[in-house]
C-alpha atoms as a PDB file:
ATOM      1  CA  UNK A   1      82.031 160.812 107.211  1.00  0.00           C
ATOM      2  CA  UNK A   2      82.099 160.625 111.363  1.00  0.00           C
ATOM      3  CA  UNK A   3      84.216 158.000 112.704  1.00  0.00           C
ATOM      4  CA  UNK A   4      81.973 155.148 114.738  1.00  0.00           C
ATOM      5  CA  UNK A   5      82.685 154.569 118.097  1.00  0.00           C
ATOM      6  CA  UNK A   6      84.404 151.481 119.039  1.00  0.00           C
ATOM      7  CA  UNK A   7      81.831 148.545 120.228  1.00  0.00           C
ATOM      8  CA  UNK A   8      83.346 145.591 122.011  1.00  0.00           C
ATOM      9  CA  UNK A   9      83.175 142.208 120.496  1.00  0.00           C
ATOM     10  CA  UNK A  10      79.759 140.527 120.719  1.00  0.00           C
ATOM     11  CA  UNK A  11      79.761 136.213 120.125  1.00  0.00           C
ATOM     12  CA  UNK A  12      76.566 134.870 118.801  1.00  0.00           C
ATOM     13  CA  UNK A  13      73.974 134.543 121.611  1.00  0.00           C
ATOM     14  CA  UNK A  14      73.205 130.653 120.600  1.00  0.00           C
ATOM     15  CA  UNK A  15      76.441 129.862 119.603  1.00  0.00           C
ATOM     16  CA  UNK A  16      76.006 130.002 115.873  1.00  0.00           C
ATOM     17  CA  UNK A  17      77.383 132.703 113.830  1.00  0.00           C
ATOM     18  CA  UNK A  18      74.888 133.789 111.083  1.00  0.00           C
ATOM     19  CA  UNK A  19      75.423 134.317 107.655  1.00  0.00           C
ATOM     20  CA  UNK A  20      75.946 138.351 107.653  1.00  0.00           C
ATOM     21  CA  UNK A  21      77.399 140.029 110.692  1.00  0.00           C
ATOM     22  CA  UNK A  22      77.645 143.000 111.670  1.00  0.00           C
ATOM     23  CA  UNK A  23      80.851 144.727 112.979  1.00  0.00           C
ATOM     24  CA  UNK A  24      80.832 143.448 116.307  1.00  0.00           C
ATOM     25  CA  UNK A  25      80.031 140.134 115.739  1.00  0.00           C
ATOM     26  CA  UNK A  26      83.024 140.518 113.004  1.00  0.00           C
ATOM     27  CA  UNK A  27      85.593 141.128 116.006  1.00  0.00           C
ATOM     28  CA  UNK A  28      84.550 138.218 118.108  1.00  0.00           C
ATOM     29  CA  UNK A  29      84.768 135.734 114.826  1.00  0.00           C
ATOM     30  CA  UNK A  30      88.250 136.859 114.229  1.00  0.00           C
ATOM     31  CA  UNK A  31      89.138 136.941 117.801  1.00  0.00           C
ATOM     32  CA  UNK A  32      89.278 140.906 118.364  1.00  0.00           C
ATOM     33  CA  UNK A  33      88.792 142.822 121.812  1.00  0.00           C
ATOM     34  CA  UNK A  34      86.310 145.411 119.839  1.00  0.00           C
ATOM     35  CA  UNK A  35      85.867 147.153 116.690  1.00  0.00           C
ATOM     36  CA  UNK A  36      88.741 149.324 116.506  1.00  0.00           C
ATOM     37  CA  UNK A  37      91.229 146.209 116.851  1.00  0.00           C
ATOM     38  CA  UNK A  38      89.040 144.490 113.856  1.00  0.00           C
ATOM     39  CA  UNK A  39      89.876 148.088 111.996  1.00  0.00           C
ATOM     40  CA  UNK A  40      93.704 147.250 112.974  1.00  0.00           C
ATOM     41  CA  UNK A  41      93.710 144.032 111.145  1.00  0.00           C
ATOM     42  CA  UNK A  42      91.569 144.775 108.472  1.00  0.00           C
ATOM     43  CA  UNK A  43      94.405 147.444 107.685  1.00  0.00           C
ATOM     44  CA  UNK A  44      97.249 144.901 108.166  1.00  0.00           C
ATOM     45  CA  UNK A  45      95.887 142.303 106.345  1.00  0.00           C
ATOM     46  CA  UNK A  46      94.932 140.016 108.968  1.00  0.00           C
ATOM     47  CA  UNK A  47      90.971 140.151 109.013  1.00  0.00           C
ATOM     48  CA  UNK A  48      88.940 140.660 105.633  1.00  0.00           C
ATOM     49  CA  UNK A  49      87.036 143.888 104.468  1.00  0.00           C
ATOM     50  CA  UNK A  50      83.649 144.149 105.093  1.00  0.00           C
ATOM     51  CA  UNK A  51      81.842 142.146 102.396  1.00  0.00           C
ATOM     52  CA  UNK A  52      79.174 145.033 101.742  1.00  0.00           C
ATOM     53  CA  UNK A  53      77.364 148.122 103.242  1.00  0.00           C
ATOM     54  CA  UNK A  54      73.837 147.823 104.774  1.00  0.00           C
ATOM     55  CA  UNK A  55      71.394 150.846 105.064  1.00  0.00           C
ATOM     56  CA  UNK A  56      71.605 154.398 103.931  1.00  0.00           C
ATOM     57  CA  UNK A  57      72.389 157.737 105.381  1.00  0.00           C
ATOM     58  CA  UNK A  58      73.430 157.399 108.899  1.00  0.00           C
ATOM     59  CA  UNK A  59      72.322 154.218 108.944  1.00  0.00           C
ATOM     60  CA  UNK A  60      74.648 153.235 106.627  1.00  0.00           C
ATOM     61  CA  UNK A  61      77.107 149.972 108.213  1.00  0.00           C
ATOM     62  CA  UNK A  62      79.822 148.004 106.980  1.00  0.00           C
ATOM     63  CA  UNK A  63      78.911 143.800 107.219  1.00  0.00           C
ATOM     64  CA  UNK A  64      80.777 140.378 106.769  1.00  0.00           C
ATOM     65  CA  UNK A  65      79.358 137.262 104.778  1.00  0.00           C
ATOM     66  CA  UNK A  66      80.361 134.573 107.303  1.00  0.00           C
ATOM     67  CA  UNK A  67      81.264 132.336 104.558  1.00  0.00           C
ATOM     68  CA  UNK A  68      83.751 134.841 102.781  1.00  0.00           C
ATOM     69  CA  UNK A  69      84.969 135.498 106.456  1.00  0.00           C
ATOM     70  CA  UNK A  70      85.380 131.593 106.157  1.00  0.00           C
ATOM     71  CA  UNK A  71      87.520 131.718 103.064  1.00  0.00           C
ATOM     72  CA  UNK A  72      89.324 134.275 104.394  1.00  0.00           C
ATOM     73  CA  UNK A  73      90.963 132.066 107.287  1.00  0.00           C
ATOM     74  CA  UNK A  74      91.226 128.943 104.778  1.00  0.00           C
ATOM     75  CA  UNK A  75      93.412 131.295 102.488  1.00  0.00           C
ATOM     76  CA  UNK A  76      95.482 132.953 104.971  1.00  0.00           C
ATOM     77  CA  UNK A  77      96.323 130.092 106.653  1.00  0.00           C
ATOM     78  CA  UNK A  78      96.716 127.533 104.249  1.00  0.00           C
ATOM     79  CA  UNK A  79      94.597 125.192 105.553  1.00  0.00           C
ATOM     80  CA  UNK A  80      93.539 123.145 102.865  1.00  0.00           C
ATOM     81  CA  UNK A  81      97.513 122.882 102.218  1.00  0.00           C
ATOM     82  CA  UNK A  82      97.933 121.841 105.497  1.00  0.00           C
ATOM     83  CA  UNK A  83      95.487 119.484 106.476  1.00  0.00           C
ATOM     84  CA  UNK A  84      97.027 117.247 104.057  1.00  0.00           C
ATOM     85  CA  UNK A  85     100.155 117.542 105.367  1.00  0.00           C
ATOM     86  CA  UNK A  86      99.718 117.274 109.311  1.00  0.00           C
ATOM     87  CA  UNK A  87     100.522 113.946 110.923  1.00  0.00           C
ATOM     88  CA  UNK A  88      99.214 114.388 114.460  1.00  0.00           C
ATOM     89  CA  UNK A  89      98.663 117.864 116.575  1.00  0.00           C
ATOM     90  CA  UNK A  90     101.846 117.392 117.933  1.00  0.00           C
ATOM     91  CA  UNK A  91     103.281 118.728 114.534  1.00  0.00           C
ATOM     92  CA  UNK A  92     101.711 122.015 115.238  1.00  0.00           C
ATOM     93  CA  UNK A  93     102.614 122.255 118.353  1.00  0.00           C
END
């Protein structure tokens, strides 16, 4: 299979992220430069896999539910754990 060439990170053009994303819209939700850093993380651990596959052939692309890409960061972090547990901002600080 040929590699794809890196895209840079694209945000949502009105501000909300929509419920399946593509890869580029995958790096800007997890705060990547582009595409090949998203790869980077995904590998390490720090971003999720892409949720499914879209198309066929060459057309064929990998895409993120936003809400598993939700859970992700909730489980990674800890943040249900947390929230219960913060005082004030100043503790994460």
């Amino acid at each position: 299979m040929k590699a794809r060439k890196s895209a840079p990170a694209r945000f949502p053009p009105h501000g909300a992220w929509p419920g399946i994303m593509r890869a580029d819209l995958a790096a800007a939700f997890f705060d990547c430069r582009d595409t090949t850093e998203l790869t980077r993380r995904i590998t390490a651990g720090d971003a999720p896999a892409p949720t499914a596959m879209r198309g066929t052939g060459s057309t064929r692309e990998p895409i993120w539910a936003l809400e598993a890409c939700r859970q992700f960061i909730t489980r990674r972090h800890d943040i249900a754990e947390r929230e219960s547990s913060v005082e004030s901002v100043a503790d994460l600080i």
